[in-house]
C-alpha atoms as a PDB file:
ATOM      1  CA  UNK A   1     106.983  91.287  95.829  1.00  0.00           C
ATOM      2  CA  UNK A   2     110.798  91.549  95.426  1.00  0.00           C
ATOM      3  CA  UNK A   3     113.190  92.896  97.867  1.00  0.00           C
ATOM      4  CA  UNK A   4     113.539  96.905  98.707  1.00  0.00           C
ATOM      5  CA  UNK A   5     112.704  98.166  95.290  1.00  0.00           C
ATOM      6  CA  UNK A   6     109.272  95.624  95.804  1.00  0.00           C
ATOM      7  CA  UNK A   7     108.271  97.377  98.775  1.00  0.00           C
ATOM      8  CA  UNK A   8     109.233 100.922  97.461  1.00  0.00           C
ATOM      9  CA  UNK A   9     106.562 100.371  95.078  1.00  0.00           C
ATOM     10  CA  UNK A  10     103.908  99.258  96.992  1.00  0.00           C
ATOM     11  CA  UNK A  11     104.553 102.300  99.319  1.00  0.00           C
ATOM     12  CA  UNK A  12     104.560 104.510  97.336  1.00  0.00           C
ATOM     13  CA  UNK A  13     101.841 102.716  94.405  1.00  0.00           C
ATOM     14  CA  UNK A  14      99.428 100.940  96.414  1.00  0.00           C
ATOM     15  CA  UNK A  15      97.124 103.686  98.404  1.00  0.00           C
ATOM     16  CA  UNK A  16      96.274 105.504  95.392  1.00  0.00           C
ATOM     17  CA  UNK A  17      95.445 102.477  93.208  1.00  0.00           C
ATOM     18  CA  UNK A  18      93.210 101.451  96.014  1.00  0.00           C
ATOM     19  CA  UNK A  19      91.302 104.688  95.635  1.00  0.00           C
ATOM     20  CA  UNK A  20      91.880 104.853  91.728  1.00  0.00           C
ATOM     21  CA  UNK A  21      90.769 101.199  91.379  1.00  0.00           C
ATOM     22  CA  UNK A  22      88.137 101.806  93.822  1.00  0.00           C
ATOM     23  CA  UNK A  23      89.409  98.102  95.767  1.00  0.00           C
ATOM     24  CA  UNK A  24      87.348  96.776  98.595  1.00  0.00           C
ATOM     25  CA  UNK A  25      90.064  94.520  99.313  1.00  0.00           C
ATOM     26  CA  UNK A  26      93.469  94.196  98.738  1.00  0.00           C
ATOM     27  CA  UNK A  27      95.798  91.168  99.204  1.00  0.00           C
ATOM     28  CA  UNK A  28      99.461  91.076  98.261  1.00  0.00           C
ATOM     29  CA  UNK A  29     101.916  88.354  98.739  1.00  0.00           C
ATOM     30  CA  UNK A  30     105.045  89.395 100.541  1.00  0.00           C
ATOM     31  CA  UNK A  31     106.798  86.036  99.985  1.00  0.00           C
ATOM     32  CA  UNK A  32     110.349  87.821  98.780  1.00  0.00           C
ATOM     33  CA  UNK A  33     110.216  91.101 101.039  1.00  0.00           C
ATOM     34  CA  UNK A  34     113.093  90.591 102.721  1.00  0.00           C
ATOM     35  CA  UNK A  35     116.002  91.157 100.090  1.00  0.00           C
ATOM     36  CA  UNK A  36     114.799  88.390  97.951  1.00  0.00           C
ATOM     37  CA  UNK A  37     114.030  85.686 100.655  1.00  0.00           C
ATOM     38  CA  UNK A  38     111.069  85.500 103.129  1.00  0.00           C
ATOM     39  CA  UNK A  39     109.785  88.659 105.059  1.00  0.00           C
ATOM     40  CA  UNK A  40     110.346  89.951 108.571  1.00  0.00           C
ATOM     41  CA  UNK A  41     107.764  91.225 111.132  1.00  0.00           C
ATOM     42  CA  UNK A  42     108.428  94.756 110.584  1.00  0.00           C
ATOM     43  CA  UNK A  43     108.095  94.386 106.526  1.00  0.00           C
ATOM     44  CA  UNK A  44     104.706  92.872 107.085  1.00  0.00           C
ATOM     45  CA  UNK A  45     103.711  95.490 109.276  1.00  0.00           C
ATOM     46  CA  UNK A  46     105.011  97.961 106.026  1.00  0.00           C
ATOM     47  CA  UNK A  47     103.199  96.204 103.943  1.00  0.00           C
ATOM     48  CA  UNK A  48      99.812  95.955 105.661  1.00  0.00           C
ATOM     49  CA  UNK A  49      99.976 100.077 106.682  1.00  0.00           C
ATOM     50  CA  UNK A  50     100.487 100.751 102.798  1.00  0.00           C
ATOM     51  CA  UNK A  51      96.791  98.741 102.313  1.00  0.00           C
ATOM     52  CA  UNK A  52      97.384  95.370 102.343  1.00  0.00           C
ATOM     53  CA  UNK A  53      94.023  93.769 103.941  1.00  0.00           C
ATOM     54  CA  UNK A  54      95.907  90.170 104.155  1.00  0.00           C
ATOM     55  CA  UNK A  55      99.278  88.727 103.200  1.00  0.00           C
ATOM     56  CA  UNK A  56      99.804  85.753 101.789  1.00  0.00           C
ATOM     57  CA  UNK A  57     103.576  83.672 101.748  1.00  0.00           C
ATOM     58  CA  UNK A  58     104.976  80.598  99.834  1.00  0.00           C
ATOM     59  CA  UNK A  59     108.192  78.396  99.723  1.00  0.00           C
ATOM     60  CA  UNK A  60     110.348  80.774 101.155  1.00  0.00           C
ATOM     61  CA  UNK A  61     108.333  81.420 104.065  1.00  0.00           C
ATOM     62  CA  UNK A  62     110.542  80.487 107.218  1.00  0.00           C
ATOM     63  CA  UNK A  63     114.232  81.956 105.615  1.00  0.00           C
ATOM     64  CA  UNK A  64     113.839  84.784 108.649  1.00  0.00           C
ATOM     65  CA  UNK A  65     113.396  82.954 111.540  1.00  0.00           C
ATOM     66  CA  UNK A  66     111.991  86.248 113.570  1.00  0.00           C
ATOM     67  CA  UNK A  67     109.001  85.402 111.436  1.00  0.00           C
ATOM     68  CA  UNK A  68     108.085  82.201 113.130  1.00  0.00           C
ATOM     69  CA  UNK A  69     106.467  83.730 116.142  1.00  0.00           C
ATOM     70  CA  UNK A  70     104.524  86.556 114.195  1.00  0.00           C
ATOM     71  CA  UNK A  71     103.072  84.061 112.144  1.00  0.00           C
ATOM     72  CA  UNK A  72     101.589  82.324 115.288  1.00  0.00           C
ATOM     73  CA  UNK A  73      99.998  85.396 116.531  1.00  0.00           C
ATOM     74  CA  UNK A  74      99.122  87.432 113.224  1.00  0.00           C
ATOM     75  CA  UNK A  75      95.246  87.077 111.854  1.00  0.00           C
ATOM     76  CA  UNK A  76      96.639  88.661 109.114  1.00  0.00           C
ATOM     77  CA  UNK A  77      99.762  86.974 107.529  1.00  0.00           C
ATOM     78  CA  UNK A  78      99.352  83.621 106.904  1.00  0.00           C
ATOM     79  CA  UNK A  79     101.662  81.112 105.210  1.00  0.00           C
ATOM     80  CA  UNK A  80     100.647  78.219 102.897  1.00  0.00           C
ATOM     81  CA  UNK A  81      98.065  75.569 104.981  1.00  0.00           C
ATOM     82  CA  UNK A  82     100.259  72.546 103.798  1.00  0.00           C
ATOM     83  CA  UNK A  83     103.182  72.899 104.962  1.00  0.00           C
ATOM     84  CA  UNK A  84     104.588  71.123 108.102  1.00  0.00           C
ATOM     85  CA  UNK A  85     101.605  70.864 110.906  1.00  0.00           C
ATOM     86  CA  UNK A  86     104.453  71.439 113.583  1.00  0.00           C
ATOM     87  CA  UNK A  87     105.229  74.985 111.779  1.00  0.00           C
ATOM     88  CA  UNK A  88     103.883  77.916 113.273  1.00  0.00           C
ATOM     89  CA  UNK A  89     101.139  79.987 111.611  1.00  0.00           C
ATOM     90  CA  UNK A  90      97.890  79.046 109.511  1.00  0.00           C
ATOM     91  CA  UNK A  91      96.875  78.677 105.943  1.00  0.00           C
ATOM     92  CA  UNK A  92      93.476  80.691 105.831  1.00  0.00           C
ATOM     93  CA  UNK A  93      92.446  84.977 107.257  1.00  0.00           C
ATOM     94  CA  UNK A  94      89.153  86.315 107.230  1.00  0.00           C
ATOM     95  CA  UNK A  95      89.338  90.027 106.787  1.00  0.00           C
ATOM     96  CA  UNK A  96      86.725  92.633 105.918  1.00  0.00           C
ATOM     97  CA  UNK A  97      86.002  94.555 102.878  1.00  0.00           C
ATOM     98  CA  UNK A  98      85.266  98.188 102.500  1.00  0.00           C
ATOM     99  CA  UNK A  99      82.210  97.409 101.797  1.00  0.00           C
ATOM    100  CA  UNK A 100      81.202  95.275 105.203  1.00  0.00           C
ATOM    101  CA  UNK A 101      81.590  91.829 103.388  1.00  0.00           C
ATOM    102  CA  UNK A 102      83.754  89.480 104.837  1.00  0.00           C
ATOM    103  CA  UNK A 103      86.208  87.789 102.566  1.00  0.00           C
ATOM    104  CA  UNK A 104      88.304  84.316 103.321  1.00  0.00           C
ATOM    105  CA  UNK A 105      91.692  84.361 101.911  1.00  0.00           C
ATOM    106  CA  UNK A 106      93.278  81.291 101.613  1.00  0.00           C
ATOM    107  CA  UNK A 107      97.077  80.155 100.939  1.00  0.00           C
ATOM    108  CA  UNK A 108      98.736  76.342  99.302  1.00  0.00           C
ATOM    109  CA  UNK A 109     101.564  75.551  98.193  1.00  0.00           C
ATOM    110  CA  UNK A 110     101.982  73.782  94.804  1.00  0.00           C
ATOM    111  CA  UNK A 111     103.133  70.253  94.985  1.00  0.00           C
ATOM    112  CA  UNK A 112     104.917  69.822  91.797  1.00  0.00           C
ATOM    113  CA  UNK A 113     108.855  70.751  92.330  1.00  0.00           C
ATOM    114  CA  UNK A 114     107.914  72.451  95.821  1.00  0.00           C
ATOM    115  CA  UNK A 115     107.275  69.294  97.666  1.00  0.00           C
ATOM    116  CA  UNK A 116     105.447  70.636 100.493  1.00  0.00           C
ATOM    117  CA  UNK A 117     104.398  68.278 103.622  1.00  0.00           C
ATOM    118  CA  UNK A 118     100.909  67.779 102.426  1.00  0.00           C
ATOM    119  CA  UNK A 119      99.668  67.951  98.606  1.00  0.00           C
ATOM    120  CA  UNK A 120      97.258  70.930  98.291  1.00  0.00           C
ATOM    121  CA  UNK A 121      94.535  68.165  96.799  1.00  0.00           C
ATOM    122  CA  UNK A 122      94.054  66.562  99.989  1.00  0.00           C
ATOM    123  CA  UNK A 123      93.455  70.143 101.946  1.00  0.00           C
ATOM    124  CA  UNK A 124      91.604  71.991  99.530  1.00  0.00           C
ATOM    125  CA  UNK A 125      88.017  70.926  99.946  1.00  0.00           C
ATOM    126  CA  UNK A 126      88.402  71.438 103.921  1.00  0.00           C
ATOM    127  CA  UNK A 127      89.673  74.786 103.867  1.00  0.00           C
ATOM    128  CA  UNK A 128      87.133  75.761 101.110  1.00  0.00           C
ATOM    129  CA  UNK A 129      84.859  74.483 103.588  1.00  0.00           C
ATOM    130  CA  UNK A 130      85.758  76.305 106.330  1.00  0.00           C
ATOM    131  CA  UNK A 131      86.042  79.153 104.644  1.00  0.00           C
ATOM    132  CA  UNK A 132      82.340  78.901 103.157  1.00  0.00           C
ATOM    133  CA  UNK A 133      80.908  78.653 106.296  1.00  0.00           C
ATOM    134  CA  UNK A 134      81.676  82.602 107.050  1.00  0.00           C
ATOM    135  CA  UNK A 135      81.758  84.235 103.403  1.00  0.00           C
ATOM    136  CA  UNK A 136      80.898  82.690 100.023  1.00  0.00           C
ATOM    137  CA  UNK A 137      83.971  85.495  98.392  1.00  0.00           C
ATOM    138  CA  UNK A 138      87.020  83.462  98.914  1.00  0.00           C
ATOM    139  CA  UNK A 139      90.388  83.506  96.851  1.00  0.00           C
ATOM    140  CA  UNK A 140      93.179  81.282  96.799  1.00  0.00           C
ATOM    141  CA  UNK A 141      96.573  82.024  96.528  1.00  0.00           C
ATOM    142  CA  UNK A 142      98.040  78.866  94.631  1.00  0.00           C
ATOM    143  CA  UNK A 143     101.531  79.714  95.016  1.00  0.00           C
ATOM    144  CA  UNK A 144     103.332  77.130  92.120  1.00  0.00           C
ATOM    145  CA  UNK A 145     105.840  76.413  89.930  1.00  0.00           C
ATOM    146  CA  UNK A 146     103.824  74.363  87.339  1.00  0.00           C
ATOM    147  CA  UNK A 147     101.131  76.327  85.131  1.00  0.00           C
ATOM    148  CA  UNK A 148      99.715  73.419  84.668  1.00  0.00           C
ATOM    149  CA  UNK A 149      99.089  72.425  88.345  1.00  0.00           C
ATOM    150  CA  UNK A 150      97.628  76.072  89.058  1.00  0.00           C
ATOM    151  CA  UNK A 151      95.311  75.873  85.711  1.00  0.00           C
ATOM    152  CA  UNK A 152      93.381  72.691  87.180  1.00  0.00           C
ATOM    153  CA  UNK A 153      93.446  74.081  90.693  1.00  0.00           C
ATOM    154  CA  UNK A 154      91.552  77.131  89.475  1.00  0.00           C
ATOM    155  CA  UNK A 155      88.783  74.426  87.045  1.00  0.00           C
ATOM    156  CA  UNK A 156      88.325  72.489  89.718  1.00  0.00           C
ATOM    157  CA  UNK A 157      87.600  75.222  92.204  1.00  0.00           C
ATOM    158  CA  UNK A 158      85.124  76.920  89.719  1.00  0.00           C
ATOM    159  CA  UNK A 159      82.217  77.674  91.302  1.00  0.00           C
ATOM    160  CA  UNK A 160      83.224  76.692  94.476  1.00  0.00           C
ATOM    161  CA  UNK A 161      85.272  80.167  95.238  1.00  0.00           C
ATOM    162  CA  UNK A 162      85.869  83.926  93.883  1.00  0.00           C
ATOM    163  CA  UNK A 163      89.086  83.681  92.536  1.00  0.00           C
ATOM    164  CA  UNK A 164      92.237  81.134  92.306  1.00  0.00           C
ATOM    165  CA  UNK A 165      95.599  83.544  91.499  1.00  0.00           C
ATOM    166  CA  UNK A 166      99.200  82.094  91.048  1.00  0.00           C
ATOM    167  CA  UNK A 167     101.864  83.468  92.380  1.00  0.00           C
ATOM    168  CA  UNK A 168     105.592  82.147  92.860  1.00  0.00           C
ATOM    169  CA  UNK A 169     107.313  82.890  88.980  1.00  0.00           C
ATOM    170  CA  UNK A 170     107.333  85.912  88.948  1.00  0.00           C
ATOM    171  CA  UNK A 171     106.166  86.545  85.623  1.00  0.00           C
ATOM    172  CA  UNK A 172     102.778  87.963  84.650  1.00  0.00           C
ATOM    173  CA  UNK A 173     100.594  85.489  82.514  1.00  0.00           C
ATOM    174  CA  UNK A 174      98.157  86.836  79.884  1.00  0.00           C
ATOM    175  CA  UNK A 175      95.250  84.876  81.287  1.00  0.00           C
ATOM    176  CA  UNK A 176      93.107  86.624  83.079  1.00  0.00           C
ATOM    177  CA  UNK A 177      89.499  85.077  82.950  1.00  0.00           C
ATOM    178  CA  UNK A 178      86.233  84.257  84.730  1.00  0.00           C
ATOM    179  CA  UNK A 179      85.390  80.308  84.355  1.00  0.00           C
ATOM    180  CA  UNK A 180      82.062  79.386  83.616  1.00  0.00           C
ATOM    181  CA  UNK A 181      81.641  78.520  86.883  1.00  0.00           C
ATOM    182  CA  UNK A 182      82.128  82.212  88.194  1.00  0.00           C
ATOM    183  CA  UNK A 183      85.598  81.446  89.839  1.00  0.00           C
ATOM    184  CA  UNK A 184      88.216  84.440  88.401  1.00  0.00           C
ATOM    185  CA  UNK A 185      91.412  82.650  87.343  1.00  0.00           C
ATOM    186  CA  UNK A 186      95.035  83.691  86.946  1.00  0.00           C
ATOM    187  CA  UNK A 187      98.210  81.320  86.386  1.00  0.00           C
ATOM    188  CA  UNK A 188     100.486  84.081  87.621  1.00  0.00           C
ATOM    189  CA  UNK A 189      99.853  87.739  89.075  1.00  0.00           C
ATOM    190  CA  UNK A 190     103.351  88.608  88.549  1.00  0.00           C
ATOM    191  CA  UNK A 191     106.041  90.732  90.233  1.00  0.00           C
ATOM    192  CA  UNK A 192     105.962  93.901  92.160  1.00  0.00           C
ATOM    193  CA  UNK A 193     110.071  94.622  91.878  1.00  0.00           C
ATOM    194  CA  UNK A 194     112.615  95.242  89.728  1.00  0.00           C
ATOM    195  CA  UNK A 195     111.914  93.816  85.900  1.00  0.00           C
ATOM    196  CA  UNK A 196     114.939  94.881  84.565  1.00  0.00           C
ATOM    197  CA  UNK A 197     116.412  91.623  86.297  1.00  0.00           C
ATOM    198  CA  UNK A 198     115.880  87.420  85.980  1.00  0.00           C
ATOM    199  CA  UNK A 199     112.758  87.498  88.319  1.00  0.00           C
ATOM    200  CA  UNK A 200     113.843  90.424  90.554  1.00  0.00           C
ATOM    201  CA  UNK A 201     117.901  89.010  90.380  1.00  0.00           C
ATOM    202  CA  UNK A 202     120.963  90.631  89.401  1.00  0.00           C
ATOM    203  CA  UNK A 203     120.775  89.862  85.770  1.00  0.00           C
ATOM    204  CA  UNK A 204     124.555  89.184  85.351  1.00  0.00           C
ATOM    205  CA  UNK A 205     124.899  87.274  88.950  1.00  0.00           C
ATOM    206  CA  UNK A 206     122.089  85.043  87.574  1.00  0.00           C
ATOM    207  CA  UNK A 207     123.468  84.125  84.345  1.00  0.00           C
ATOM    208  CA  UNK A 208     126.938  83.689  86.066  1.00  0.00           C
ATOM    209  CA  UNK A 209     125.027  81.305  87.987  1.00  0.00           C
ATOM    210  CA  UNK A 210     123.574  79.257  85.609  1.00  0.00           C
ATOM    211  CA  UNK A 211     126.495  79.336  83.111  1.00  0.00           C
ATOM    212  CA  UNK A 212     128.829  78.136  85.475  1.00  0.00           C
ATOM    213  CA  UNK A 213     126.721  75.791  87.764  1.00  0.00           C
ATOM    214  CA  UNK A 214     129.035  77.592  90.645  1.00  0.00           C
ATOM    215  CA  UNK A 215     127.523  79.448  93.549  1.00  0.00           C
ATOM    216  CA  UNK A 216     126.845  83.000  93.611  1.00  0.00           C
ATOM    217  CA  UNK A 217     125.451  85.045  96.159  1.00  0.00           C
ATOM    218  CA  UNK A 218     122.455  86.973  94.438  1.00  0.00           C
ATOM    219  CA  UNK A 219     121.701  90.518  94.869  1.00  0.00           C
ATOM    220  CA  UNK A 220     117.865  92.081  93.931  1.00  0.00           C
ATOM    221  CA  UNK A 221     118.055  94.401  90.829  1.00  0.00           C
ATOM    222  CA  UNK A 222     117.024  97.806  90.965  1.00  0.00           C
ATOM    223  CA  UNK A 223     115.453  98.917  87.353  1.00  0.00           C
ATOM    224  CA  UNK A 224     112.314  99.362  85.942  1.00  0.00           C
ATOM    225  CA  UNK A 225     110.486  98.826  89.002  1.00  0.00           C
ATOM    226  CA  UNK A 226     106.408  97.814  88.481  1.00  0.00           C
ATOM    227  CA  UNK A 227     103.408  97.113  90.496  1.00  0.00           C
ATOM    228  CA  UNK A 228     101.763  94.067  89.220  1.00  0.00           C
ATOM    229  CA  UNK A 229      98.465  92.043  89.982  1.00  0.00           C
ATOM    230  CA  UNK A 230      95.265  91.235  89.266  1.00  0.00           C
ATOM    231  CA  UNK A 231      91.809  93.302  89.735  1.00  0.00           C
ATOM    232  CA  UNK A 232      88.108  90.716  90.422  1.00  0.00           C
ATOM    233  CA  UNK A 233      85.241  92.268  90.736  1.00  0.00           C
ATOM    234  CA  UNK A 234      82.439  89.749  91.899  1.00  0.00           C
ATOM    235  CA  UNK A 235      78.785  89.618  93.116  1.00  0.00           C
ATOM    236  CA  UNK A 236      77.327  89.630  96.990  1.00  0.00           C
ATOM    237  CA  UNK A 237      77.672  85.632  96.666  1.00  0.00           C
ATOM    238  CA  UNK A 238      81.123  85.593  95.680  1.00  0.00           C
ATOM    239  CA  UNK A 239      80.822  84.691  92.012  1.00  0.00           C
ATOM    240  CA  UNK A 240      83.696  86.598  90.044  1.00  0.00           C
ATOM    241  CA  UNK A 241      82.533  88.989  87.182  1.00  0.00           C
ATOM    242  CA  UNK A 242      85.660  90.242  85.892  1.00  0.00           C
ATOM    243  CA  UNK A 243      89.317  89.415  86.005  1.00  0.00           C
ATOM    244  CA  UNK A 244      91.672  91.639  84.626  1.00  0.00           C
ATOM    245  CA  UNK A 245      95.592  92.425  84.744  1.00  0.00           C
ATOM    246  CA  UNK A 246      96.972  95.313  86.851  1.00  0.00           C
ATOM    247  CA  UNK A 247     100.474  96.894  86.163  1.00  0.00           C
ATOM    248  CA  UNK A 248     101.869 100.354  86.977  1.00  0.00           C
ATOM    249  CA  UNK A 249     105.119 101.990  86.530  1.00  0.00           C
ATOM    250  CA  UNK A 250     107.090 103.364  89.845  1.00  0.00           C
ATOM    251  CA  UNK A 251     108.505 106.399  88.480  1.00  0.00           C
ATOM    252  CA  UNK A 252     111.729 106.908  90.601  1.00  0.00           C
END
């Protein structure tokens, strides 16, 4: 999600695709809330009243320093499991389904050009684990830069959880699938926000930017504002029958 226009959508979007959709659970990451950057305690709060079952973070995670203690007491929003172990907050939320099912949601960082504390590898199996122990429906938020990091995350998961997504590039992928395995698979659920931009950004700021190699203090674009993620549908044991893209139009 991407700044004010981000959270307009999912407002204003995101009840009635839960009933149109017919979701049991719904998990959105609120990484960019905030005007681009991280996410406050009262955006979270926003976010979760408009049907957001869990929230999930990424690199950006600690630019709003009000967030720090929230994180520490929410069973709701959790940031990535490897960052620092002195930061506050956790890595993995049970919530409950419409339905009565419990489902783990889990959150790692990507370790190629995000350099995070710990490599997701070496935490993966325990908080799969974990997780397994109360609910075999579990999905991963692999938030990454590298498609090809999040591609083997989700093969070698198969079978071993519902669904690995990407987030973090803001761009939807075309890649929607169930593994053999049962495990749903996405490189990257895209961007709720502003499309008419560079990845939610000021088009002209962001070319400025990268023309010059100077400075510039971005701004979130406003047009052509979309919903975007992913719908799985799985069994009682957590194995993933469907994976297919979501994308809808805020009409302002």
């Amino acid at each position: 999600m991407n700044g004010a226009p981000g959270r307009r959508a999912i407002e204003r979007l995101l009840p009635g695709l839960r009933d149109e959709l017919d979701v049991d659970f719904c998990v959105v990451n609120g990484e960019n809330a905030a005007d681009g950057l991280g996410i406050t305690p009262r955006l979270a709060e926003v976010i979760l009243a408009s049907g957001a079952d869990v929230i999930t973070l990424g690199n950006h995670t600690f630019r709003r320093p009000e967030i720090g203690g929230y994180l520490e007491e929410s069973d709701r929003v959790i940031r990535p499991a490897n960052m620092s172990d002195h930061s506050p907050g956790r890595g993995l939320a049970f919530g409950e389904a419409r339905n009565g099912k419990p489902v783990a949601v889990l959150n790692l960082l990507g370790q190629l050009f995000l350099n995070p504390a710990h490599g997701p590898w070496e935490l993966v199996d325990d908080l799969v684990e974990e997780a397994g122990r109360t609910t075999p429906v579990i999905l991963l938020d692999f938030h990454g830069e590298a498609t090809s990091e999040k591609v083997a995350m989700a093969s070698y998961l198969d079978g071993k959880v519902t669904a690995v997504l990407g987030t973090h590039t803001h761009i939807q992928t075309n890649d929607a699938r169930v593994l053999p395995g049962g495990t749903a698979a996405l490189t990257d659920a895209g961007m709720t926000g502003p499309h008419d931009s560079v990845i939610g950004v000021v088009t002209e700021l962001a070319v400025q930017s990268m023309r010059t190699d100077i400075g510039v203090r971005f701004r979130t674009a406003a047009g052509d504002v979309r919903l975007e993620g992913c719908l799985v549908v799985c069994d009682e044991n957590g194995r993933a029958t469907s994976c297919e893209l979501v994308r809808r139009e805020l009409e302002e």
